[in-house]
N, C-alpha and C. Protein backbone atom coordinates (compact mmCIF):
# COMPACT_ATOMS: atom_id res chain seq x y z
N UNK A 1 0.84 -1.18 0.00
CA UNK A 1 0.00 0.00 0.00
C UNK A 1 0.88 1.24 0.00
N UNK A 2 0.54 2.24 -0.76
CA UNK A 2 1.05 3.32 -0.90
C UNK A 2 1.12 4.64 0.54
N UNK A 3 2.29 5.00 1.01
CA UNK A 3 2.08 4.93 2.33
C UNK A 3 2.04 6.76 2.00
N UNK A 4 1.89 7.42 1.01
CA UNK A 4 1.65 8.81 0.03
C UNK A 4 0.44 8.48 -0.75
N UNK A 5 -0.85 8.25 -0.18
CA UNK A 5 -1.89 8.10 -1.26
C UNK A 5 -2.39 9.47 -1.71
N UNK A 6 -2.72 9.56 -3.15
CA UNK A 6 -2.99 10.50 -3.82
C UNK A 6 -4.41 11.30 -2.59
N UNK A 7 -4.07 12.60 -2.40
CA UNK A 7 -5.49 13.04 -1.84
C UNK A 7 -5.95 14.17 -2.74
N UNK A 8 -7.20 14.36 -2.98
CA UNK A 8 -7.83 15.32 -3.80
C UNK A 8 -8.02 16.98 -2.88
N UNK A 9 -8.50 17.75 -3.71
CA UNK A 9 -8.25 19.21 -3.33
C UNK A 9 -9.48 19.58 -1.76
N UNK A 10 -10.65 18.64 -2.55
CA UNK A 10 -11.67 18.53 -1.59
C UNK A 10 -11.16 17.49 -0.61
N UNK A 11 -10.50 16.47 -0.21
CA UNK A 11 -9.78 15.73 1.06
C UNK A 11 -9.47 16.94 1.70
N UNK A 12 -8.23 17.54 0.67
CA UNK A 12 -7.23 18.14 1.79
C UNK A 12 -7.96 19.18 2.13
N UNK A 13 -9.00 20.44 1.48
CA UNK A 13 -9.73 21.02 2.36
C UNK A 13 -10.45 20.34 3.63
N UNK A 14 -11.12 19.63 3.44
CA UNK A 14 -11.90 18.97 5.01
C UNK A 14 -10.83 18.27 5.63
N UNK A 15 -9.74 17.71 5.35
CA UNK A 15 -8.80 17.45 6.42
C UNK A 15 -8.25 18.95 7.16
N UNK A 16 -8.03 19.82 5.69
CA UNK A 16 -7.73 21.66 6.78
C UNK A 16 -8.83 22.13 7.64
N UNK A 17 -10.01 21.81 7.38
CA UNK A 17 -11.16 22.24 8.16
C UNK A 17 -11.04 21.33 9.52
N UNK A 18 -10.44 20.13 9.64
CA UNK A 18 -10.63 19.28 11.00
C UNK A 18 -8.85 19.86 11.58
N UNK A 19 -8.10 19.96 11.22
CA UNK A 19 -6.71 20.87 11.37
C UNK A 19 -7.02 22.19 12.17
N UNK A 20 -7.95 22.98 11.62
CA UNK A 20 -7.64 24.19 12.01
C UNK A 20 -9.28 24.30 13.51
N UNK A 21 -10.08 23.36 13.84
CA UNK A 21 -10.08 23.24 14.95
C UNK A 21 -9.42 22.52 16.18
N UNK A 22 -8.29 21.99 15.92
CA UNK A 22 -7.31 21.55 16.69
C UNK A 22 -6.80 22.83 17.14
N UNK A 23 -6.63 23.91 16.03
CA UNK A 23 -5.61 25.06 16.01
C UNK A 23 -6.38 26.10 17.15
N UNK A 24 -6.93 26.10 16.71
CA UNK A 24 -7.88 27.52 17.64
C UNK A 24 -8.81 27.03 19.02
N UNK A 25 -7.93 25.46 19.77
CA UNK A 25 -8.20 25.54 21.33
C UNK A 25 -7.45 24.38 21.93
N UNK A 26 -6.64 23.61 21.37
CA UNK A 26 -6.25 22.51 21.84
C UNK A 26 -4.76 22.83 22.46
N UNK A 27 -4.39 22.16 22.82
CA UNK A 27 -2.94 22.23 23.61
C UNK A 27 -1.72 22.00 22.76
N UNK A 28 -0.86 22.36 23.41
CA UNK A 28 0.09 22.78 21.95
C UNK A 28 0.74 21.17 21.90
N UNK A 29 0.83 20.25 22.31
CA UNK A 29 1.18 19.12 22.06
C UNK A 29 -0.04 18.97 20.54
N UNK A 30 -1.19 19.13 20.77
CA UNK A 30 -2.16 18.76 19.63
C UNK A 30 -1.84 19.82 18.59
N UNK A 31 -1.55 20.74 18.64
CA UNK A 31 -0.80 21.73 17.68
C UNK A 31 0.25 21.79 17.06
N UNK A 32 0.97 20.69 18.05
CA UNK A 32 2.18 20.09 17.30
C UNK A 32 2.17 19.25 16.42
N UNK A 33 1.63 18.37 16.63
CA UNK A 33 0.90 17.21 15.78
C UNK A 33 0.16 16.99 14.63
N UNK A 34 -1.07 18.12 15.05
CA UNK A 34 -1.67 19.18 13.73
C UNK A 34 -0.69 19.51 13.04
N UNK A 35 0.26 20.15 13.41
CA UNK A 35 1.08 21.02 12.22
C UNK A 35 2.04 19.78 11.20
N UNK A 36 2.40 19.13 12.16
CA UNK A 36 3.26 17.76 11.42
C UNK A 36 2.45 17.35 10.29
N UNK A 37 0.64 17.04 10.89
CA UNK A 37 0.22 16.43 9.82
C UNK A 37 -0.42 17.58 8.83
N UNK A 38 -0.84 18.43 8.93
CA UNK A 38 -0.71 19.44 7.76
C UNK A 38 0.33 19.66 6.90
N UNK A 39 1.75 18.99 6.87
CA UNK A 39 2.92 19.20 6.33
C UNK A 39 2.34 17.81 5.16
N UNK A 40 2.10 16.69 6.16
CA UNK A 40 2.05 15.42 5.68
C UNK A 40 1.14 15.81 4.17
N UNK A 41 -0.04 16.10 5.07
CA UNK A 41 -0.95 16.59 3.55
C UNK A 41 -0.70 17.24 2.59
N UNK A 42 -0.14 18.14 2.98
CA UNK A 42 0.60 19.15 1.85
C UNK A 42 1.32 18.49 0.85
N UNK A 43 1.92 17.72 1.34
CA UNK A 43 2.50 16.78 0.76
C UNK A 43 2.61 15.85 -0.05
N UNK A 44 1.28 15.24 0.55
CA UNK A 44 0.56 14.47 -0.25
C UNK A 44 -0.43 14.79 -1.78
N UNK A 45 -0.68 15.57 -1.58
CA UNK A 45 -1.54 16.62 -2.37
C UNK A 45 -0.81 17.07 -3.64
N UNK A 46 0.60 18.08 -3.36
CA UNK A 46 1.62 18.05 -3.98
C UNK A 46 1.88 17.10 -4.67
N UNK A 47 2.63 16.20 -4.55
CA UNK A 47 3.64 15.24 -4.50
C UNK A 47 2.69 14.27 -5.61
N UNK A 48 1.40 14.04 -5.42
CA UNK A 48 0.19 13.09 -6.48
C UNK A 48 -0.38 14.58 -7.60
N UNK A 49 -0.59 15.39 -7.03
CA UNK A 49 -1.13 16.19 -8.39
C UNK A 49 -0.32 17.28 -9.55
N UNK A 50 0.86 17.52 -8.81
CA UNK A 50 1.95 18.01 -9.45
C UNK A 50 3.14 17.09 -10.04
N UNK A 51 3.15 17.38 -11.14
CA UNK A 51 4.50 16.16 -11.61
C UNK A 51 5.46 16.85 -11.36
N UNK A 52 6.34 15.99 -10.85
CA UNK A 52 7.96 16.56 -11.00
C UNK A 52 8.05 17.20 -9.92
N UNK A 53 6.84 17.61 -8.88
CA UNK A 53 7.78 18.28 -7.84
C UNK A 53 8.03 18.02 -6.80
N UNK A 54 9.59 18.44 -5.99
CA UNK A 54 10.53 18.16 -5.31
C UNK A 54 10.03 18.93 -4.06
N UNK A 55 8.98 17.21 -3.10
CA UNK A 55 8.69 17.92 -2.04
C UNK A 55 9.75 17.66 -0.50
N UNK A 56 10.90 17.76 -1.29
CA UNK A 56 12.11 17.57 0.10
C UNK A 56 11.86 18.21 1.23
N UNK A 57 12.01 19.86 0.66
CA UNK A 57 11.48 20.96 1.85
C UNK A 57 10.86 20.52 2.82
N UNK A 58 9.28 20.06 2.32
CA UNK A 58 8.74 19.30 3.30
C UNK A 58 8.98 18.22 4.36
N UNK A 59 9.69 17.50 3.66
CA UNK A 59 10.40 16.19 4.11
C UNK A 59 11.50 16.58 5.48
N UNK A 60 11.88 17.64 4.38
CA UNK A 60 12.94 18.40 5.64
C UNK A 60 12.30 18.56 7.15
N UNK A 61 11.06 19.71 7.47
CA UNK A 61 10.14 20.55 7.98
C UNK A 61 9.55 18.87 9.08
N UNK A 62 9.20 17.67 7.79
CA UNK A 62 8.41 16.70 8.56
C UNK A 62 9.85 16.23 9.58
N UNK A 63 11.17 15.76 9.25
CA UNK A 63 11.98 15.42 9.70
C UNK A 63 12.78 16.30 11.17
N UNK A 64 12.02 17.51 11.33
CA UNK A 64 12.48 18.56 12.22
C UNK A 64 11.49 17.99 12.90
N UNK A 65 10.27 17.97 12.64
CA UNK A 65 8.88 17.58 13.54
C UNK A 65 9.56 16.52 14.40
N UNK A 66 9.80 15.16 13.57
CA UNK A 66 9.81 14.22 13.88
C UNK A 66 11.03 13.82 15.48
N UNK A 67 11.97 15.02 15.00
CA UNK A 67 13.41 15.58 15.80
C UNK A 67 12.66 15.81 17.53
N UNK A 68 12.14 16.59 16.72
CA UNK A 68 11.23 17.40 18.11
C UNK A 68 10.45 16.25 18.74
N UNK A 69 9.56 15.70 17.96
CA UNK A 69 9.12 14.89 18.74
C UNK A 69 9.51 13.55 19.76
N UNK A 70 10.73 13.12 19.27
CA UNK A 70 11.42 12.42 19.69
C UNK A 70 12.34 12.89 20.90
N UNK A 71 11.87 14.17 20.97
CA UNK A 71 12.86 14.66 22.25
C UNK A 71 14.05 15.66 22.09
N UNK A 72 14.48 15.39 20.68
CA UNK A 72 15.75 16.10 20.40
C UNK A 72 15.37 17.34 20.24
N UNK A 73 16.43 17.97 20.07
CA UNK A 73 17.11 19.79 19.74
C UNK A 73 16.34 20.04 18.91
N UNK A 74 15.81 21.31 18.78
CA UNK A 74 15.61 21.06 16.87
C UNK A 74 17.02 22.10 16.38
N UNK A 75 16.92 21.88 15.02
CA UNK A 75 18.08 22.43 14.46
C UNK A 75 17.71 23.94 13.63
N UNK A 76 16.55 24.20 13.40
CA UNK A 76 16.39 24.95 12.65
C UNK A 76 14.91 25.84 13.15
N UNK A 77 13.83 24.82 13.67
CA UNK A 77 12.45 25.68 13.95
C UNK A 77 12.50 25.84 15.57
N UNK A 78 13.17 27.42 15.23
CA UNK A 78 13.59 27.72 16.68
C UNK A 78 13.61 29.04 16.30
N UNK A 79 13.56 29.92 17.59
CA UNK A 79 13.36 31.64 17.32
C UNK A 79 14.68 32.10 16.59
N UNK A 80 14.27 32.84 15.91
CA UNK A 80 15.32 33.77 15.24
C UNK A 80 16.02 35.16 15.45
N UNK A 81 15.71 35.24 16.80
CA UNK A 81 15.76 36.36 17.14
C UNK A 81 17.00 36.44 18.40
N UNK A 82 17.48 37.42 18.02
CA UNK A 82 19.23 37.45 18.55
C UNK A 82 18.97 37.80 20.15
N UNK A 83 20.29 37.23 20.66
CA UNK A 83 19.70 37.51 22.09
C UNK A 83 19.28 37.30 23.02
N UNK A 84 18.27 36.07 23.09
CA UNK A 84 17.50 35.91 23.55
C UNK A 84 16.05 36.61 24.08
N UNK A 85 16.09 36.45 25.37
CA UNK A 85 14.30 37.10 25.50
C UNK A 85 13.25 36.40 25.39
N UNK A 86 11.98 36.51 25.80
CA UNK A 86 11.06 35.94 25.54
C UNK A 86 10.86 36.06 24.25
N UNK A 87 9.82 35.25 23.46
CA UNK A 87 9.82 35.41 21.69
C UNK A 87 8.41 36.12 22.11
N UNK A 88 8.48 36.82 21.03
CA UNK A 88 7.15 38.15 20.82
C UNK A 88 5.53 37.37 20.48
N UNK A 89 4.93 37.35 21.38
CA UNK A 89 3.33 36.30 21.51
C UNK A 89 2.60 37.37 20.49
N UNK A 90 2.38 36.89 18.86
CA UNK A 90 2.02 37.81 17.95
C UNK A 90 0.48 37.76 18.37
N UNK A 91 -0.30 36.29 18.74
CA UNK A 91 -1.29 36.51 19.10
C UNK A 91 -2.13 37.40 20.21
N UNK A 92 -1.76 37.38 21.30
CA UNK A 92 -1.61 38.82 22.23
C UNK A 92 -1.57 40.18 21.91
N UNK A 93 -0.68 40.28 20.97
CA UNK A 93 -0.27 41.35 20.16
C UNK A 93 -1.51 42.00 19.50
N UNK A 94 -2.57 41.01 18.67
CA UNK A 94 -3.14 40.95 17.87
C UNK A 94 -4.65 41.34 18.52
N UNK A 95 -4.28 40.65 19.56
CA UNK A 95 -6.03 41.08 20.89
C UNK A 95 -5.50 42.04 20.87
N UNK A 96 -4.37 42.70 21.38
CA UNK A 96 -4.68 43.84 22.18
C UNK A 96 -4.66 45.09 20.86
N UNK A 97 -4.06 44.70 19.80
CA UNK A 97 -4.40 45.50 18.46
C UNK A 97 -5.81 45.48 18.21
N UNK A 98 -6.54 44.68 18.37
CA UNK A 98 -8.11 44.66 18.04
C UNK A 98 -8.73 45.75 18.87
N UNK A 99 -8.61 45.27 20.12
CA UNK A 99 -9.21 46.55 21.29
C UNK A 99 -8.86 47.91 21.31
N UNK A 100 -7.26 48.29 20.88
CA UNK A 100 -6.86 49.59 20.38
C UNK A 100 -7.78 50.26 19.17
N UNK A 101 -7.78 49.26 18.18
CA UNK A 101 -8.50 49.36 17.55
C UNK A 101 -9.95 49.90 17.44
N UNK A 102 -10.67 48.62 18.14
CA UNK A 102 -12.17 49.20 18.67
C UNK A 102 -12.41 50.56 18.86
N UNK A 103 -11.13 50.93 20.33
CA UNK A 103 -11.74 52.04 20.93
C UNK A 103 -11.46 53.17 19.89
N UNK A 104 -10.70 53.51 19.61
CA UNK A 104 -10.41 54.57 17.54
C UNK A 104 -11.51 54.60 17.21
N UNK A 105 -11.98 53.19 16.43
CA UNK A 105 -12.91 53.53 15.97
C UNK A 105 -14.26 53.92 16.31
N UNK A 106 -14.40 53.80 17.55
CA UNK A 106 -15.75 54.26 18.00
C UNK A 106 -15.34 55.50 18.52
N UNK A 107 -13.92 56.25 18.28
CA UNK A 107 -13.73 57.61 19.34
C UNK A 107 -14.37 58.43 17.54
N UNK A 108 -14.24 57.64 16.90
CA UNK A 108 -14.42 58.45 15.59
C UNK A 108 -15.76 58.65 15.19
N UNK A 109 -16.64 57.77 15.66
CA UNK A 109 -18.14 57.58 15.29
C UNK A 109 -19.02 58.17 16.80
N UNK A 110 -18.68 59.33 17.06
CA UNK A 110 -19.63 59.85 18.59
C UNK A 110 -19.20 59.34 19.75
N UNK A 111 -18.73 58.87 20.14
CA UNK A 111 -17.72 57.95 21.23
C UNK A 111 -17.05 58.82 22.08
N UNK A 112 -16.75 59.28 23.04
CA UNK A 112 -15.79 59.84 23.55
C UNK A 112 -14.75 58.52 24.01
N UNK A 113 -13.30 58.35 24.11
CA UNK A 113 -12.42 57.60 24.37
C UNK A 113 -12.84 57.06 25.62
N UNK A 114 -13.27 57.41 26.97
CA UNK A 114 -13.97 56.66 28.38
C UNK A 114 -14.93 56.24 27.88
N UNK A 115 -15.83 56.67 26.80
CA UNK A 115 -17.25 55.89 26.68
C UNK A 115 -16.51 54.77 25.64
N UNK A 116 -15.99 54.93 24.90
CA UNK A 116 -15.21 53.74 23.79
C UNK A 116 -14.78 52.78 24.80
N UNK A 117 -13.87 52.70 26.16
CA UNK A 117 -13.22 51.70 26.63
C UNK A 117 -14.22 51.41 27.67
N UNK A 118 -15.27 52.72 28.18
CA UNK A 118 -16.48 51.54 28.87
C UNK A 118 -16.99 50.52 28.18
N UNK A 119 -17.45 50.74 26.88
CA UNK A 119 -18.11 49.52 25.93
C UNK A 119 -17.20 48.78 25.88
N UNK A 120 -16.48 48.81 25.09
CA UNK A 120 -14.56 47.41 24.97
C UNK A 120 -15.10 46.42 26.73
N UNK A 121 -14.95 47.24 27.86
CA UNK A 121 -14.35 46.54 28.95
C UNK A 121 -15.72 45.51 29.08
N UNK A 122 -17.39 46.35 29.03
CA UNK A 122 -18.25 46.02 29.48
C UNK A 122 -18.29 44.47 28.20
N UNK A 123 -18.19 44.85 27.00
CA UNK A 123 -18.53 43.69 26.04
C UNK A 123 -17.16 42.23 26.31
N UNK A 124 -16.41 42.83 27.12
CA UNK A 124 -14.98 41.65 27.02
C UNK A 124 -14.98 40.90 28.55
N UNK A 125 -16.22 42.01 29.42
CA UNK A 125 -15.99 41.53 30.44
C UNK A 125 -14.71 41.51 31.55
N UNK A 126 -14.34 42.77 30.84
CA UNK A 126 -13.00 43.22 31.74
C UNK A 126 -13.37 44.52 32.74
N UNK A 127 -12.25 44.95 33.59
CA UNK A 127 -12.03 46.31 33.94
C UNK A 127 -11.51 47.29 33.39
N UNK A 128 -12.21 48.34 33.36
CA UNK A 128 -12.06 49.70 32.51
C UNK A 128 -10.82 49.82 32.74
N UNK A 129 -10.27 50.20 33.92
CA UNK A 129 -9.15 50.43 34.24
C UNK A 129 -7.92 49.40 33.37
N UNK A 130 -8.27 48.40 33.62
CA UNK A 130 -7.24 47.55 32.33
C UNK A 130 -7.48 47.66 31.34
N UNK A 131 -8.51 47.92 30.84
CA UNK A 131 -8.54 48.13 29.38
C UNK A 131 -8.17 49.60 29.08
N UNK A 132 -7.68 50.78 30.19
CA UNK A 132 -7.45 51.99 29.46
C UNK A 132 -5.84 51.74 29.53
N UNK A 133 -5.35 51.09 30.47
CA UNK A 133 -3.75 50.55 30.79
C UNK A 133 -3.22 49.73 29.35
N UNK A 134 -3.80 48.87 29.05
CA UNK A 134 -3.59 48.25 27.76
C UNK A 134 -3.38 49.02 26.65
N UNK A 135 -4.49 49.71 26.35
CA UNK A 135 -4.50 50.90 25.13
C UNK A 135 -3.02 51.73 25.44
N UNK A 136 -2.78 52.07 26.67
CA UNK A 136 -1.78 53.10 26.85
C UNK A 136 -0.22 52.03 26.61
N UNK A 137 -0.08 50.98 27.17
CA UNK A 137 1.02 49.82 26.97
C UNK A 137 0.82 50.15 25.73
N UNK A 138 -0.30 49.57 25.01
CA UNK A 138 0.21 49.37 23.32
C UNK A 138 0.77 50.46 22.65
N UNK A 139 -0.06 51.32 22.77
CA UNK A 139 0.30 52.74 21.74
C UNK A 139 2.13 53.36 22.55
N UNK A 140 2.47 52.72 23.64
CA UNK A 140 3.77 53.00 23.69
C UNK A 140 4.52 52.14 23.75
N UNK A 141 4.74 51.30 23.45
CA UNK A 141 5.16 50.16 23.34
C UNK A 141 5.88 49.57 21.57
N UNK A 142 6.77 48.71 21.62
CA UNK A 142 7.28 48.84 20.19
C UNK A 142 6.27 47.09 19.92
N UNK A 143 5.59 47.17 18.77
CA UNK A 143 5.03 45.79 18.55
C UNK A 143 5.56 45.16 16.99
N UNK A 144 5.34 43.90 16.56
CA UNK A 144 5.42 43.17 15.68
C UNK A 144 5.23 44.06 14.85
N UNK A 145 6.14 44.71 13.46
CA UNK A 145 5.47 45.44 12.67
C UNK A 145 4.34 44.88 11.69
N UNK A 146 3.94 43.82 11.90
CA UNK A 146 2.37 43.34 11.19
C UNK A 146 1.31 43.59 11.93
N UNK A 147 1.82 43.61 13.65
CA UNK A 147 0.21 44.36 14.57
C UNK A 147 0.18 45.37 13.86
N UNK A 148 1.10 46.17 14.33
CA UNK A 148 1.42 47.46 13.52
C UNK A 148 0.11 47.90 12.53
N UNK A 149 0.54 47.38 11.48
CA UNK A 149 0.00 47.24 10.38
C UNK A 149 -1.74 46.85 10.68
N UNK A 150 -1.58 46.14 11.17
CA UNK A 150 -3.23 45.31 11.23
C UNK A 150 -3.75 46.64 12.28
N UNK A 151 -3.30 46.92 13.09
CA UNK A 151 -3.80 47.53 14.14
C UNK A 151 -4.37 48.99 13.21
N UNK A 152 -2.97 49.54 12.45
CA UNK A 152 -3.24 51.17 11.79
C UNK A 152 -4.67 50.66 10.82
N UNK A 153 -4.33 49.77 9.62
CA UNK A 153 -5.35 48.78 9.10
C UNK A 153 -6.85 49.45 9.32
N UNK A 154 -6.87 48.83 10.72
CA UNK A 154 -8.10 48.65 11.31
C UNK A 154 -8.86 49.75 11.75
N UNK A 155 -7.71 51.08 12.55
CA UNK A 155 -8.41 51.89 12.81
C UNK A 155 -8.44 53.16 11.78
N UNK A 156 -7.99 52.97 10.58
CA UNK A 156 -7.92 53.66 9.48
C UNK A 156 -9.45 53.48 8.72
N UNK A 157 -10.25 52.57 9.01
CA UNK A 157 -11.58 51.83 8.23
C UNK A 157 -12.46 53.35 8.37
N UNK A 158 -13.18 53.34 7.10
CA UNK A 158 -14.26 54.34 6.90
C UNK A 158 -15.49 53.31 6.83
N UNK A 159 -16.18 54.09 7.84
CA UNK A 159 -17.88 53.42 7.75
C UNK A 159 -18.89 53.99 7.42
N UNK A 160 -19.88 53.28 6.73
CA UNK A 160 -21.24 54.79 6.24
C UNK A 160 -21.68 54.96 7.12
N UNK A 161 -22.09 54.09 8.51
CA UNK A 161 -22.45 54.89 9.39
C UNK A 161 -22.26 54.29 11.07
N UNK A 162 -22.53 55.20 12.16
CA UNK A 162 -21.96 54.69 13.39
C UNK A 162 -22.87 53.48 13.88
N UNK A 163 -23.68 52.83 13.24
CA UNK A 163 -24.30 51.21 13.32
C UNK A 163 -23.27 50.39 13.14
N UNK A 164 -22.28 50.55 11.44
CA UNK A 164 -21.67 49.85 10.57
C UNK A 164 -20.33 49.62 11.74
N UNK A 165 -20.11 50.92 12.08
CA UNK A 165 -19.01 50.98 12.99
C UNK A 165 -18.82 50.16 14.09
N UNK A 166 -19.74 50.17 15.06
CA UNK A 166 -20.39 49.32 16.25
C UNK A 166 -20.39 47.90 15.46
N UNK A 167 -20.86 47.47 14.76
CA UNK A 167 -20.72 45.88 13.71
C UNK A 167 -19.50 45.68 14.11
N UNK A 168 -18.49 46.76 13.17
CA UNK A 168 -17.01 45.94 12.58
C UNK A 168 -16.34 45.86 14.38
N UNK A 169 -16.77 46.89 15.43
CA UNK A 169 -16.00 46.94 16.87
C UNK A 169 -16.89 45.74 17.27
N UNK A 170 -17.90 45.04 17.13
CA UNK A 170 -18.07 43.52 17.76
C UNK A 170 -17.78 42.88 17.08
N UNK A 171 -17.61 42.80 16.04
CA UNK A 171 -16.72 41.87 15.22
C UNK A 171 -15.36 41.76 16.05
N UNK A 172 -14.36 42.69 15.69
CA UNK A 172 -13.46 42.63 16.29
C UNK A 172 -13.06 41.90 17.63
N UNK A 173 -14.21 42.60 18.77
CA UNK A 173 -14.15 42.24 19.94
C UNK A 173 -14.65 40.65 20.22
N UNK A 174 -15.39 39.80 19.45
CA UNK A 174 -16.22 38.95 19.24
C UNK A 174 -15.01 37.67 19.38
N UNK A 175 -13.83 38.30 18.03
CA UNK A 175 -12.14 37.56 18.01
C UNK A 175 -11.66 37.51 19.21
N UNK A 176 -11.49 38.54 20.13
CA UNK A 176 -10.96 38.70 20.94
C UNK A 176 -11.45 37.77 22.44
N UNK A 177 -12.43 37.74 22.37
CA UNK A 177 -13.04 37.24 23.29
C UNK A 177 -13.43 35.60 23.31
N UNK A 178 -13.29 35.38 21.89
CA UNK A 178 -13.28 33.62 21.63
C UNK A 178 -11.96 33.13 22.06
N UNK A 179 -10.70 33.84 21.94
CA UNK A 179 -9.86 33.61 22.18
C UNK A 179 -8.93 33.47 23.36
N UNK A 180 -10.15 34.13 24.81
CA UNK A 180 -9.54 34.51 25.80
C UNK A 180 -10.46 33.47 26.44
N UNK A 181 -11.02 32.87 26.01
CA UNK A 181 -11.70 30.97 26.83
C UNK A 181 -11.08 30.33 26.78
């Protein structure tokens, strides 16, 4: 038996659809595992519907997994960043870019900035007081230049009107808050 069976485009989507709820609550041992076998698929997928191509890379990536899993060093999927330090939690980054966010955009749509971070705290279920401490950490603080980005992004958005606005700030906050269960 072919231990690389050909998988089709529709497999490997519903195998990514059962992947990426592993991703968004399970423990990082299951995230580890997930990710190994998302390589596998990739792989597989590749490797049967493309001729000729050279899925080593992968092989490589599965063989680091496999490193890791076995206990060893890894050699290569490891921070890149000189120095040491804690490595930069982009997801964190990314909540607290959302909530910066929020409160902008509702200071822009009738909002005064205390009434913007009363709503943020009351909808997240936090304290005002931390949520005006946060806003003030972030905006002085040096972040990932892709929060950065996502964060300016976000509070750069034009809305037709302060309903649309209130939408895209529970939207936002909606992320934020799935993520903090």
């Amino acid at each position: 038996m072919d231990a690389n069976p050909p998988i089709s485009a529709d497999e490997l989507k519903a195998e990514f659809d059962k992947l990426s709820e592993i991703f968004l609550g399970h423990s990082a041992d299951a995230k580890f595992n997930a990710a190994a076998e998302m390589m596998v698929l990739i792989s597989r997928y590749l490797s049967n519907n493309i001729r000729y191509i050279d899925v080593y890379p992968i092989n490589t990536v599965l063989a680091e997994y496999a490193r890791i899993a076995g206990g060893g060093a890894p050699e290569f999927i490891k921070s890149q960043k000189e120095g040491g330090g804690r490595p930069v939690d982009i997801s964190n980054q990314i909540h607290s870019a959302s909530i910066v966010a929020a409160i902008d955009i509702l200071s822009k749509y009738d909002y005064s900035v205390s009434d913007g971070i009363e709503l943020v705290a009351k909808v997240l279920g936090r304290d005002e007081k931390k949520i005006k401490q946060l806003r003030a950490d972030f905006n002085r603080r040096e972040k990932h230049p892709d929060v950065e980005a996502f964060k300016r992004q976000q509070s750069s958005l034009i809305f037709s009107s302060k309903s649309h606005a209130e939408n895209h700030v529970s939207a936002l906050l909606a992320m934020v808050k799935a993520n903090q269960e």
